[in-house]
PDB file of N, CA and C in Angstrom:
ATOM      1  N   UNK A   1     191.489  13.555-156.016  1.00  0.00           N
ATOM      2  CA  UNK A   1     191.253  14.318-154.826  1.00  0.00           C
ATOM      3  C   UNK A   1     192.592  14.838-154.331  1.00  0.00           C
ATOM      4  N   UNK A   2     192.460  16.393-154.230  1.00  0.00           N
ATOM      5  CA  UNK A   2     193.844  17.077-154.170  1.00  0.00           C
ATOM      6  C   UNK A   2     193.695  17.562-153.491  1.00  0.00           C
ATOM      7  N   UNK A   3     194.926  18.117-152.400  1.00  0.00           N
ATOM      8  CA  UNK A   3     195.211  18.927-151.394  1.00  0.00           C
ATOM      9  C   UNK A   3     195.561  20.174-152.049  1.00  0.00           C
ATOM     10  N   UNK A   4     195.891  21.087-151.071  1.00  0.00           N
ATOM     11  CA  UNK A   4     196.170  22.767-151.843  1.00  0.00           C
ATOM     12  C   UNK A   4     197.291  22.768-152.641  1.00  0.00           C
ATOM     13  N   UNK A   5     198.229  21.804-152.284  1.00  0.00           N
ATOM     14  CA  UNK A   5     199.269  22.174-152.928  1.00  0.00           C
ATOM     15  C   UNK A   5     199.327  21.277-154.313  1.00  0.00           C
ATOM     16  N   UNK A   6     198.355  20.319-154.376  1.00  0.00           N
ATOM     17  CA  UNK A   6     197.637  19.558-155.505  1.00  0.00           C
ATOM     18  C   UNK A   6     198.381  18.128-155.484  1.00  0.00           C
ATOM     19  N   UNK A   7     199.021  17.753-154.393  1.00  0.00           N
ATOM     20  CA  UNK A   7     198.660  16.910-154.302  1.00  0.00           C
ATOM     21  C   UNK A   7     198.019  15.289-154.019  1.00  0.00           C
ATOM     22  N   UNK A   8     198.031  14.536-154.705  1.00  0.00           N
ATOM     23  CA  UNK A   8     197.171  13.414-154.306  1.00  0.00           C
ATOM     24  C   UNK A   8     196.935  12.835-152.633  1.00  0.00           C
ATOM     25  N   UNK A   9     195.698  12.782-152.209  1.00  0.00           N
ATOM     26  CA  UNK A   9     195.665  12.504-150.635  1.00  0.00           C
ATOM     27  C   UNK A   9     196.315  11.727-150.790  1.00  0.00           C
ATOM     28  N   UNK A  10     195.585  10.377-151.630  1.00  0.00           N
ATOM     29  CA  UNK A  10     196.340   8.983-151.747  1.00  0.00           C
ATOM     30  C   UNK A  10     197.967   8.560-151.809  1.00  0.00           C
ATOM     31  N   UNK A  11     198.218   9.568-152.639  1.00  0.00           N
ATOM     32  CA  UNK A  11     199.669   9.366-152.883  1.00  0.00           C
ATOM     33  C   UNK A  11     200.067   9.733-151.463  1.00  0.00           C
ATOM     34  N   UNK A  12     199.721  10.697-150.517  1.00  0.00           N
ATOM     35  CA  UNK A  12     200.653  11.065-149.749  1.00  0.00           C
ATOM     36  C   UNK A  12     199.943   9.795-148.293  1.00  0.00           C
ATOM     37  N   UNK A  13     199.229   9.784-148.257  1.00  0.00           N
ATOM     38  CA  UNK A  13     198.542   8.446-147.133  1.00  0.00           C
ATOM     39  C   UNK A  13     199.831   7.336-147.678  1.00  0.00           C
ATOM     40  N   UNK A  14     199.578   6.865-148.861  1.00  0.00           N
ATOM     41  CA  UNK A  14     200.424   5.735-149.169  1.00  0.00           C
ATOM     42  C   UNK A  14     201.594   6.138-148.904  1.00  0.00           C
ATOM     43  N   UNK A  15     202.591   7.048-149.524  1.00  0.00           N
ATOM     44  CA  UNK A  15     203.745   7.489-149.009  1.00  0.00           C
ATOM     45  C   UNK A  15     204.239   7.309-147.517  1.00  0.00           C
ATOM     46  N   UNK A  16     203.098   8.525-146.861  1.00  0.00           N
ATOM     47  CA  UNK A  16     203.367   8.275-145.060  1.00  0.00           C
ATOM     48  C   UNK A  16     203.702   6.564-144.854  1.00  0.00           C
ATOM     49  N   UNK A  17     202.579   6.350-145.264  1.00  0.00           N
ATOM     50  CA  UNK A  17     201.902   4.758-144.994  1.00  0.00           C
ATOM     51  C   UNK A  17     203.063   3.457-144.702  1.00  0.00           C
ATOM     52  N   UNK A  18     203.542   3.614-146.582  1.00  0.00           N
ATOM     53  CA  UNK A  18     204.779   2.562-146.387  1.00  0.00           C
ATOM     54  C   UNK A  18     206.345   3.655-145.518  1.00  0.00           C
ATOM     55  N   UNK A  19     206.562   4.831-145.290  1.00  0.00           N
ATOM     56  CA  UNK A  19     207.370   5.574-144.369  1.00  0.00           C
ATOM     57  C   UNK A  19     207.362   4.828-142.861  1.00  0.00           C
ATOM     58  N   UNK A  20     205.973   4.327-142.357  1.00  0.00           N
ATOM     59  CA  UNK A  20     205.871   3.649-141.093  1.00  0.00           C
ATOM     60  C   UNK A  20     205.307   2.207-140.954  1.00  0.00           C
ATOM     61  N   UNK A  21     206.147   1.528-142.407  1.00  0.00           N
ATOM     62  CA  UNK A  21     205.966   0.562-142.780  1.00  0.00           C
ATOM     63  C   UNK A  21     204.899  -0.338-142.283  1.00  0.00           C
ATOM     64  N   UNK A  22     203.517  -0.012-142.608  1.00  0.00           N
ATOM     65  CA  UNK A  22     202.290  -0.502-141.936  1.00  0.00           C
ATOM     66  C   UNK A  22     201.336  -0.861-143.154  1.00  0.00           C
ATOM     67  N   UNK A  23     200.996  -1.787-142.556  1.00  0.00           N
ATOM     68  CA  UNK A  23     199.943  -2.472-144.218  1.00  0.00           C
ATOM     69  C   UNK A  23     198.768  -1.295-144.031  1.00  0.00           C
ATOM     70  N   UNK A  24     197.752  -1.771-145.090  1.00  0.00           N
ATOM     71  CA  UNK A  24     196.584  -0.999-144.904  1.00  0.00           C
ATOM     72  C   UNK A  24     195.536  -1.377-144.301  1.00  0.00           C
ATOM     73  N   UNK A  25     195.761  -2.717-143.428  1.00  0.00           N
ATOM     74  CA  UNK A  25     194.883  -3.036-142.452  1.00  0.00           C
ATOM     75  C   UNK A  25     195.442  -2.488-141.441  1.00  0.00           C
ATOM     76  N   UNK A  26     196.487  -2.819-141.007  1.00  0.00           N
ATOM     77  CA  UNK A  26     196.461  -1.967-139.540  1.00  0.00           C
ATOM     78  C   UNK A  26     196.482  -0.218-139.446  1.00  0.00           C
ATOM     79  N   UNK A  27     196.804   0.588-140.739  1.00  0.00           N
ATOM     80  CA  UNK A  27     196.312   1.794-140.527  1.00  0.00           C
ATOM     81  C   UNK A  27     194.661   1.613-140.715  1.00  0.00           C
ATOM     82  N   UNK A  28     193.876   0.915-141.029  1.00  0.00           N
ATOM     83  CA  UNK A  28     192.743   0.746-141.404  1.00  0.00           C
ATOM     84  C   UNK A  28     192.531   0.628-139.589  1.00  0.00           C
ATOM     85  N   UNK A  29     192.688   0.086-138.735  1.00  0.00           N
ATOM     86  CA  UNK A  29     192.542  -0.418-137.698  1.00  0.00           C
ATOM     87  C   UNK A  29     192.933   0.935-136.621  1.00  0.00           C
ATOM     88  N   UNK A  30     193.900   1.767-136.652  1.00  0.00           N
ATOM     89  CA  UNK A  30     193.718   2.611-136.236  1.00  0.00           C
ATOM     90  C   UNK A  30     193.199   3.889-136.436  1.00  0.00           C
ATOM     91  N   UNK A  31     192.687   4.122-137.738  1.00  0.00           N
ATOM     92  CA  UNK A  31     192.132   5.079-138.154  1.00  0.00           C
ATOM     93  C   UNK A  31     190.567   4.682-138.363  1.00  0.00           C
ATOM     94  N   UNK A  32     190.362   3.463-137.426  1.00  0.00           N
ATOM     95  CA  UNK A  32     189.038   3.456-137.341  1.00  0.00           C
ATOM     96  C   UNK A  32     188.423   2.878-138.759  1.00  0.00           C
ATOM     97  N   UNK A  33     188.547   2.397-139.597  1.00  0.00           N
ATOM     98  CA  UNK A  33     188.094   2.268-140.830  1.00  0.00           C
ATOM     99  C   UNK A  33     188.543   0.885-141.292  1.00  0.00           C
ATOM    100  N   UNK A  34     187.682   0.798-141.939  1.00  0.00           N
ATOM    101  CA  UNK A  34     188.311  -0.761-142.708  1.00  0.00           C
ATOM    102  C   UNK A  34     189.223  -0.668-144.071  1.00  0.00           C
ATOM    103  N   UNK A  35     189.999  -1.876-144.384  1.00  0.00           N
ATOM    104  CA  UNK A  35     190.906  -1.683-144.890  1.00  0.00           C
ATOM    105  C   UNK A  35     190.696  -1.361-146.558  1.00  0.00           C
ATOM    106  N   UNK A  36     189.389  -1.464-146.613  1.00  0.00           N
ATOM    107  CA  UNK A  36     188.876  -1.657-148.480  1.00  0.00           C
ATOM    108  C   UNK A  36     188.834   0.051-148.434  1.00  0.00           C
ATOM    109  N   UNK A  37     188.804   0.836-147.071  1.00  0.00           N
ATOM    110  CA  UNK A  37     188.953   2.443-147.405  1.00  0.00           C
ATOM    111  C   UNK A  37     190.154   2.718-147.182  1.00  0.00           C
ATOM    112  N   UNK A  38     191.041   2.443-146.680  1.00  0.00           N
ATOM    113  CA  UNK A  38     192.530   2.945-147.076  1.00  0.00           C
ATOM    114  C   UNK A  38     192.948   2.549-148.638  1.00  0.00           C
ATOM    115  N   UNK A  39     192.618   1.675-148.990  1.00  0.00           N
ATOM    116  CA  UNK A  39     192.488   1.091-150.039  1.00  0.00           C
ATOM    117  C   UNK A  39     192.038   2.024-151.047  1.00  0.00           C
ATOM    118  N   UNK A  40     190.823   2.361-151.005  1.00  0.00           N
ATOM    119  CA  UNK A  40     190.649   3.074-151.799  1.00  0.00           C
ATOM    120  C   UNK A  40     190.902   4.861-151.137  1.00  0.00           C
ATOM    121  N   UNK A  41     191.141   5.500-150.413  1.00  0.00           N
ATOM    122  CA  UNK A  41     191.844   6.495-150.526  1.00  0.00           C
ATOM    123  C   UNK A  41     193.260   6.612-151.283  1.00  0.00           C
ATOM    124  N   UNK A  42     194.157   5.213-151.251  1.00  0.00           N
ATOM    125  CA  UNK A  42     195.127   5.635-151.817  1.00  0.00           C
ATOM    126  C   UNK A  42     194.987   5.385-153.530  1.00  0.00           C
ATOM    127  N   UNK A  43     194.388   4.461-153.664  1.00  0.00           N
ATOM    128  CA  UNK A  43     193.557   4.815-155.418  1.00  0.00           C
ATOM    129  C   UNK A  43     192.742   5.707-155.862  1.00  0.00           C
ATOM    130  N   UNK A  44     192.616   6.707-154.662  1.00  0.00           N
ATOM    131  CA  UNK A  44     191.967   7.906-155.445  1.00  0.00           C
ATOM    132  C   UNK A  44     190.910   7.970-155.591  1.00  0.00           C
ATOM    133  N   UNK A  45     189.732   7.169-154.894  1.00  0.00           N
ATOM    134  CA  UNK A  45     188.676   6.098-155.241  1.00  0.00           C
ATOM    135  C   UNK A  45     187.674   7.413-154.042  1.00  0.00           C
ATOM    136  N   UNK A  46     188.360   7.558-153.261  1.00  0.00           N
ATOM    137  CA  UNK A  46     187.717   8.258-152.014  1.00  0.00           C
ATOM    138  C   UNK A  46     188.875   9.314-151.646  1.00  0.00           C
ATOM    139  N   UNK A  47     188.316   9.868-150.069  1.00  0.00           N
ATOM    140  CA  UNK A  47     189.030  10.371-149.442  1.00  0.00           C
ATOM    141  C   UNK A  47     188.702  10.035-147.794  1.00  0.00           C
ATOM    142  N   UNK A  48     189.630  10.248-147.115  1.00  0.00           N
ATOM    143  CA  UNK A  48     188.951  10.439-145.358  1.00  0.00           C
ATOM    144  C   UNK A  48     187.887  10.987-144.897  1.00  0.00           C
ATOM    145  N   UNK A  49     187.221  10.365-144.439  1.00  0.00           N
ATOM    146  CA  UNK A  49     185.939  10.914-143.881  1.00  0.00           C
ATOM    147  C   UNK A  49     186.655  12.398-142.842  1.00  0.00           C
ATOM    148  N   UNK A  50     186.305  12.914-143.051  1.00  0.00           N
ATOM    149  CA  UNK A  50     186.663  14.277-141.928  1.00  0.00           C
ATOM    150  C   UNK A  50     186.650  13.576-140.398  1.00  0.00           C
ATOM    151  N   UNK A  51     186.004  12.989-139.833  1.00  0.00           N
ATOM    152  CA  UNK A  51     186.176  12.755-138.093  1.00  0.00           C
ATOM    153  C   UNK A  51     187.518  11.712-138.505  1.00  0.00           C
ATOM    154  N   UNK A  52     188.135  11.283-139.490  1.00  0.00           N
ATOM    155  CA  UNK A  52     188.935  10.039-139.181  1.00  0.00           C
ATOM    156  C   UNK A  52     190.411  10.386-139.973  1.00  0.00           C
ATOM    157  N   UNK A  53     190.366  11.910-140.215  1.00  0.00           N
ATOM    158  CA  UNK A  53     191.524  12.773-140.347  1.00  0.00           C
ATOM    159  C   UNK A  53     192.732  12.836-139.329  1.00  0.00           C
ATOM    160  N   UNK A  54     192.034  13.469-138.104  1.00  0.00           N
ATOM    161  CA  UNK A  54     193.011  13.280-137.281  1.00  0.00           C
ATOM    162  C   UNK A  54     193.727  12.473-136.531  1.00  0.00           C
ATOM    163  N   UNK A  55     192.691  11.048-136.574  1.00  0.00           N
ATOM    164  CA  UNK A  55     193.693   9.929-136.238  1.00  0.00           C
ATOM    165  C   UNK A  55     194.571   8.994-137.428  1.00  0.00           C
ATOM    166  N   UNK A  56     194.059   9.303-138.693  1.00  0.00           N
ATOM    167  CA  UNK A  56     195.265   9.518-139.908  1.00  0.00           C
ATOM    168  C   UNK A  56     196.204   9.954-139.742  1.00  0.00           C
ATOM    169  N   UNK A  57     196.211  11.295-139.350  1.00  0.00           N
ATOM    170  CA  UNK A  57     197.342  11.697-139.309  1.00  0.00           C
ATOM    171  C   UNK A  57     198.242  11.437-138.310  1.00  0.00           C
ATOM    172  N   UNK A  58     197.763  10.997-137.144  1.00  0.00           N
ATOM    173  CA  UNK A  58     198.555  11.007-136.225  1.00  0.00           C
ATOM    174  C   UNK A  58     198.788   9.463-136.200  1.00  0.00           C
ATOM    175  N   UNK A  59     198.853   8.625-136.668  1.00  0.00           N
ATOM    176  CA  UNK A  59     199.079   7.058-137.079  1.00  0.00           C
ATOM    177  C   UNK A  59     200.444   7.323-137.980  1.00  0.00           C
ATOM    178  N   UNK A  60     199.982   8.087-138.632  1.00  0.00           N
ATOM    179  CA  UNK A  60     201.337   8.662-139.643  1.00  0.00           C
ATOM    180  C   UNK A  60     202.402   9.379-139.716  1.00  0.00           C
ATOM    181  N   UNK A  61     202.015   9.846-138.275  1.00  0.00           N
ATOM    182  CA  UNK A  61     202.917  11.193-137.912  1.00  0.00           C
ATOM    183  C   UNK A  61     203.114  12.212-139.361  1.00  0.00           C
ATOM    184  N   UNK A  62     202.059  12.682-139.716  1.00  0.00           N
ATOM    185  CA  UNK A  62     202.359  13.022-140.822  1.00  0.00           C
ATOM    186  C   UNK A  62     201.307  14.761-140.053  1.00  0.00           C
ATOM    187  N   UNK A  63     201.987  15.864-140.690  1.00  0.00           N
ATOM    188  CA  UNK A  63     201.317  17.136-139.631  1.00  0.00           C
ATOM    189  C   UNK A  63     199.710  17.090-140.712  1.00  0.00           C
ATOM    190  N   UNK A  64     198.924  17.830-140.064  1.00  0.00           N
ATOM    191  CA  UNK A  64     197.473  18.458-140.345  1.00  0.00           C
ATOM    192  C   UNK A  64     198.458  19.299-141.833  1.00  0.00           C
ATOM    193  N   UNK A  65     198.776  20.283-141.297  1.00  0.00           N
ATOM    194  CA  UNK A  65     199.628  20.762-142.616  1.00  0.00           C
ATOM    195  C   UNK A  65     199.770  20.513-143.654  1.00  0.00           C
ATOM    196  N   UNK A  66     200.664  19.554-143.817  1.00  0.00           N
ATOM    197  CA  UNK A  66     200.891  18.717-145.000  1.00  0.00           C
ATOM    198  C   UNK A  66     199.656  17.906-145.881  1.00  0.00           C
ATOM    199  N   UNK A  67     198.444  17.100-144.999  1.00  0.00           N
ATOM    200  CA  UNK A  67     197.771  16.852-145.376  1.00  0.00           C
ATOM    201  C   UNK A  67     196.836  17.533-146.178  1.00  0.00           C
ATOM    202  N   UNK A  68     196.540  18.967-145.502  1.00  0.00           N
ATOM    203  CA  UNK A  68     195.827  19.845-146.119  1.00  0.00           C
ATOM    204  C   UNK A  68     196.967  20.441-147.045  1.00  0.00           C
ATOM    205  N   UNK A  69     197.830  20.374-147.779  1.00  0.00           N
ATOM    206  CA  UNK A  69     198.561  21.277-148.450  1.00  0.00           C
ATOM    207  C   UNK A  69     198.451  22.433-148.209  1.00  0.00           C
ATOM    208  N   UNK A  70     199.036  23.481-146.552  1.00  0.00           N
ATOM    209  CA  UNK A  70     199.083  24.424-146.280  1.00  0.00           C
ATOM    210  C   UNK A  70     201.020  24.688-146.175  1.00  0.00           C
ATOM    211  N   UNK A  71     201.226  23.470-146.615  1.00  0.00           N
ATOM    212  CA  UNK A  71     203.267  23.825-146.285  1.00  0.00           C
ATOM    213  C   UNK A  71     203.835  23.514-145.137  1.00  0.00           C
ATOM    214  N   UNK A  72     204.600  23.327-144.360  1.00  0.00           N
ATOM    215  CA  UNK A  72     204.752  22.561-143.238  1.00  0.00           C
ATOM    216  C   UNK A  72     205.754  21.406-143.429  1.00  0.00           C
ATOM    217  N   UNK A  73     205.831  21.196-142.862  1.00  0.00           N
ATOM    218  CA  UNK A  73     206.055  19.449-142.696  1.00  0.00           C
ATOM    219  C   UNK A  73     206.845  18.848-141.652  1.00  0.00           C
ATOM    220  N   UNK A  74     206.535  19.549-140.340  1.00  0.00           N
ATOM    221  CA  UNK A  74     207.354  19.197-138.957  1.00  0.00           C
ATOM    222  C   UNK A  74     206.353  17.957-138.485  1.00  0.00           C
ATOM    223  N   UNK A  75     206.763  17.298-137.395  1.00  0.00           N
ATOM    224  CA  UNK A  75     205.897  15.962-136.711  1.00  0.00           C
ATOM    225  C   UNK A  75     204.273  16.665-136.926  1.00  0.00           C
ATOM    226  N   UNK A  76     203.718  15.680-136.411  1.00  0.00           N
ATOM    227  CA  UNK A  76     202.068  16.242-135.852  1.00  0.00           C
ATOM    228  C   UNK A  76     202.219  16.961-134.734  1.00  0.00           C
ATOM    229  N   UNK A  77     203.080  17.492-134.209  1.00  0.00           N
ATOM    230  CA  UNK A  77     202.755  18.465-133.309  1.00  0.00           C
ATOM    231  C   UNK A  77     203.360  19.639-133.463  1.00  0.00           C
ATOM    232  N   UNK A  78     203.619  20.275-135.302  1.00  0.00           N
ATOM    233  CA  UNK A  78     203.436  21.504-135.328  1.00  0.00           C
ATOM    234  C   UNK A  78     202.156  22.423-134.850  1.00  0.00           C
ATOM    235  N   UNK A  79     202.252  23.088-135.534  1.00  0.00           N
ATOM    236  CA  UNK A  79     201.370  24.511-134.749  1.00  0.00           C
ATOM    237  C   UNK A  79     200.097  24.388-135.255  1.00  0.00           C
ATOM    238  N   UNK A  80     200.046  23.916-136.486  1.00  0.00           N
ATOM    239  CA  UNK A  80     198.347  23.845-136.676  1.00  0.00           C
ATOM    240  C   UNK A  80     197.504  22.867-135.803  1.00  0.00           C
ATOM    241  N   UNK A  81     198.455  21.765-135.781  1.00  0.00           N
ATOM    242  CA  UNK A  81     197.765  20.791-135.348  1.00  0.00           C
ATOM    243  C   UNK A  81     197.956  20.375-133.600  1.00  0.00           C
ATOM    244  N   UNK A  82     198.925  21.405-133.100  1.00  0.00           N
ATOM    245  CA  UNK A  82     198.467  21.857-131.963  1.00  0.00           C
ATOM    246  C   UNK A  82     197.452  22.135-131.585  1.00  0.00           C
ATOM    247  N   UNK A  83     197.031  23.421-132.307  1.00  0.00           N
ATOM    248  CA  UNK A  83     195.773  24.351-132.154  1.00  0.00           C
ATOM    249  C   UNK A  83     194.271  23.234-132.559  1.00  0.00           C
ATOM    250  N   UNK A  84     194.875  22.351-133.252  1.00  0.00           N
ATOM    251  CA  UNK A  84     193.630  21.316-133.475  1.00  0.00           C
ATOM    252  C   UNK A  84     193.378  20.897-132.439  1.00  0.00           C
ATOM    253  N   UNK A  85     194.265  20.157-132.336  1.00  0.00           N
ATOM    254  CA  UNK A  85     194.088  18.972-130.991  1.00  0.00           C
ATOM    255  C   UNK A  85     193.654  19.140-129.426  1.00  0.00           C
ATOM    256  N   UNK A  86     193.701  20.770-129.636  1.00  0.00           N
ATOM    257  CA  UNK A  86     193.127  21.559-128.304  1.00  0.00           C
ATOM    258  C   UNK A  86     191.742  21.683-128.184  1.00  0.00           C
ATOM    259  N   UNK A  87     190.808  21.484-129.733  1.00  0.00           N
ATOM    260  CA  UNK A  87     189.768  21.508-130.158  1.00  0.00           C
ATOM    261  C   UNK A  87     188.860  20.216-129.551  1.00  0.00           C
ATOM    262  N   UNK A  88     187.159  20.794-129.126  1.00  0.00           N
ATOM    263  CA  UNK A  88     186.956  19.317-128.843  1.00  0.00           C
ATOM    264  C   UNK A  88     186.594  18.456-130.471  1.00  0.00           C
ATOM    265  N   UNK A  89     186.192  17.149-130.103  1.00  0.00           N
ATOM    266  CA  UNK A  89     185.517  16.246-131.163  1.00  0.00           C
ATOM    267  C   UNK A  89     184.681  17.557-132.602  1.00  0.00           C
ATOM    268  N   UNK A  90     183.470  18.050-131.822  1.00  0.00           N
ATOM    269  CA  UNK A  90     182.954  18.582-132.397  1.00  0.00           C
ATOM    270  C   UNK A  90     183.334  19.894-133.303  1.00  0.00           C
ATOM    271  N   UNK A  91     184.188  20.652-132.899  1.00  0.00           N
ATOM    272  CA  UNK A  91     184.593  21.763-133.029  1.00  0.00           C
ATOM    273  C   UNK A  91     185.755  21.325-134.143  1.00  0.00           C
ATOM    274  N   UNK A  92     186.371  19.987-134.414  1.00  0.00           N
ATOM    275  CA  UNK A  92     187.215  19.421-134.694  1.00  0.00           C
ATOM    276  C   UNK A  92     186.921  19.325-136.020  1.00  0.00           C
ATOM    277  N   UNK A  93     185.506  18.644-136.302  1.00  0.00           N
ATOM    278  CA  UNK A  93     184.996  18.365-137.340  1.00  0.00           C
ATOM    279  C   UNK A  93     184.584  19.735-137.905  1.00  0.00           C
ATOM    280  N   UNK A  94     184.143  20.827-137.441  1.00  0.00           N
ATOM    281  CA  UNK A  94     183.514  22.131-138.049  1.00  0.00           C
ATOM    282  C   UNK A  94     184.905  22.194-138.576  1.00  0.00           C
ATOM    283  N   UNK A  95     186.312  22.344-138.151  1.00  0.00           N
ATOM    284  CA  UNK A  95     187.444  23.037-138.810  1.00  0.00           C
ATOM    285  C   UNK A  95     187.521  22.289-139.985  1.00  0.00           C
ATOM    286  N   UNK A  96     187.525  21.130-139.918  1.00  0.00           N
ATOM    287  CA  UNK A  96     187.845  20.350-140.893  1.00  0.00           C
ATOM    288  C   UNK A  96     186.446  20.509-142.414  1.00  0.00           C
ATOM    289  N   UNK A  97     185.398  20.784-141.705  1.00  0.00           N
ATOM    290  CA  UNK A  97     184.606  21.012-142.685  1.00  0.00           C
ATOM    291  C   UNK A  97     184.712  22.363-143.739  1.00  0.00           C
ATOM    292  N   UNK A  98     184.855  23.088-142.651  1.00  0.00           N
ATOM    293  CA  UNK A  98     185.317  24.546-143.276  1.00  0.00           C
ATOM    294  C   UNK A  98     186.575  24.512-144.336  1.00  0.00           C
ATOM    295  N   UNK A  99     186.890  23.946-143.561  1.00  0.00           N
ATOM    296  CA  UNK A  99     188.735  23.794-144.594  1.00  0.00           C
ATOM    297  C   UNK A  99     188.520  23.768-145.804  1.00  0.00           C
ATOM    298  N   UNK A 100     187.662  22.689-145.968  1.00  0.00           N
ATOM    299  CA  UNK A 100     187.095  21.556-147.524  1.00  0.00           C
ATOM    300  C   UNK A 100     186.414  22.735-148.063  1.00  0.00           C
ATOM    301  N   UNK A 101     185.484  23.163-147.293  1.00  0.00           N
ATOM    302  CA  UNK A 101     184.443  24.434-148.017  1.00  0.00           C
ATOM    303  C   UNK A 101     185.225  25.737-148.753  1.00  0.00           C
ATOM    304  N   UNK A 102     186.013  26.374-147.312  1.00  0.00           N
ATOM    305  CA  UNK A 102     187.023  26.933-148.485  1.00  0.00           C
ATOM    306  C   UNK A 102     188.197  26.493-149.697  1.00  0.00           C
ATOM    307  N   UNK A 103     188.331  25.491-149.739  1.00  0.00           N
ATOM    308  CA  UNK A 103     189.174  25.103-150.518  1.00  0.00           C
ATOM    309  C   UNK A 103     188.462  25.044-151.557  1.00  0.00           C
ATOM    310  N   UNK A 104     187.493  24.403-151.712  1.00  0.00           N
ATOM    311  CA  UNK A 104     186.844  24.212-152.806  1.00  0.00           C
ATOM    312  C   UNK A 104     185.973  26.200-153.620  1.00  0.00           C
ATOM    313  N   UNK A 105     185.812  26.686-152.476  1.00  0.00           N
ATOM    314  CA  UNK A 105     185.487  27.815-152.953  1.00  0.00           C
ATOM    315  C   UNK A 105     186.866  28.780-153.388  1.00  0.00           C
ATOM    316  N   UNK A 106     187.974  28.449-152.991  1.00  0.00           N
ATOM    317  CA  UNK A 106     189.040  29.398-153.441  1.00  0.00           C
ATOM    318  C   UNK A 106     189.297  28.091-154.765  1.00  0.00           C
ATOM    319  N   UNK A 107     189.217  26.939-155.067  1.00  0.00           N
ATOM    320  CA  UNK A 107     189.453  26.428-156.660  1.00  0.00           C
ATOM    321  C   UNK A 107     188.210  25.413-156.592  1.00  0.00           C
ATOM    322  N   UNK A 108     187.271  26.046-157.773  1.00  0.00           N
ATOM    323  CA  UNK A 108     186.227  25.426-157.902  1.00  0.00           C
ATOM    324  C   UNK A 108     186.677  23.811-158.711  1.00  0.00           C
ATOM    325  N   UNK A 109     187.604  23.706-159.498  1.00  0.00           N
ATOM    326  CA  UNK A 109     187.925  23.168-160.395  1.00  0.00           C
ATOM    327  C   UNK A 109     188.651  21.964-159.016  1.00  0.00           C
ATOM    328  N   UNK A 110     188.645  21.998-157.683  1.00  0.00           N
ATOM    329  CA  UNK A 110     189.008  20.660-157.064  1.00  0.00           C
ATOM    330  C   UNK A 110     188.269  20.028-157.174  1.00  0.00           C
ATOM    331  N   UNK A 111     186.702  20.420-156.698  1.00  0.00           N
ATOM    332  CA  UNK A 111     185.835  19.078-156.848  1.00  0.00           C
ATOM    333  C   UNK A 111     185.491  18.520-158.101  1.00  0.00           C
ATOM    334  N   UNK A 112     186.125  18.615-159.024  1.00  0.00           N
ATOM    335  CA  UNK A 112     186.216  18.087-160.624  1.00  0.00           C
ATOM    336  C   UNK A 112     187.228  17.059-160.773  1.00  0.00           C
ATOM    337  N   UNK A 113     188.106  17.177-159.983  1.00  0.00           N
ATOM    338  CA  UNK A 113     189.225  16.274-159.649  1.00  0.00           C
ATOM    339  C   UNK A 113     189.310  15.180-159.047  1.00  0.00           C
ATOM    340  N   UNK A 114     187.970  15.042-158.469  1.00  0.00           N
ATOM    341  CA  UNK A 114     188.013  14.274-157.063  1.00  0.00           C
ATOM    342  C   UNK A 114     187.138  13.129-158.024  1.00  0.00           C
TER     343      UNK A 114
END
């Protein structure tokens, strides 16, 4: 499971991850999730549920940007994820859904990867 720029969520969750030297229970704990799914996001096993993206990222200080492989890589409060975070809950999840939809429609060959 690859981002635009291809690559691995996992690798880059784990990366952030040990960057803010935090096991995978307590990002498990703030990202809402239990620890057998950080776990397996960073084995590649899964990915983030879309509602539990943005408190990923922001556990990680790692930008919306980067995650999505759009280029970037200032705190979480560059500009995309400005414009997110202004978003409510709901509206939050449509972006994030869309994202996935186009991504996968501009390279069919991601969800083969995943």
């Amino acid at each position: 499971m690859y981002n635009a720029e291809g690559k691995a969520y996992g690798d880059l969750i784990r990366e952030y991850r040990k960057r803010k030297r935090m096991s995978q229970e307590q990002l498990g704990v703030i990202a809402h999730v239990k620890k057998n799914a950080v776990g397996a996001w960073e084995a590649g096993r899964s990915r983030p549920d879309v509602a539990s993206i943005p408190d990923l990222c922001r556990a990680l200080d790692m930008p919306l940007s980067v995650f999505f492989g759009l280029g970037g890589g200032a705190p979480f409060n560059d500009p995309l994820s400005e414009r997110f975070n202004r978003l409510n809950d709901y509206n939050q999840q449509v972006v994030m859904r869309e994202m996935d939809m186009l991504y996968e429609l501009q390279d069919p060959a991601a969800g083969k990867k995943e």
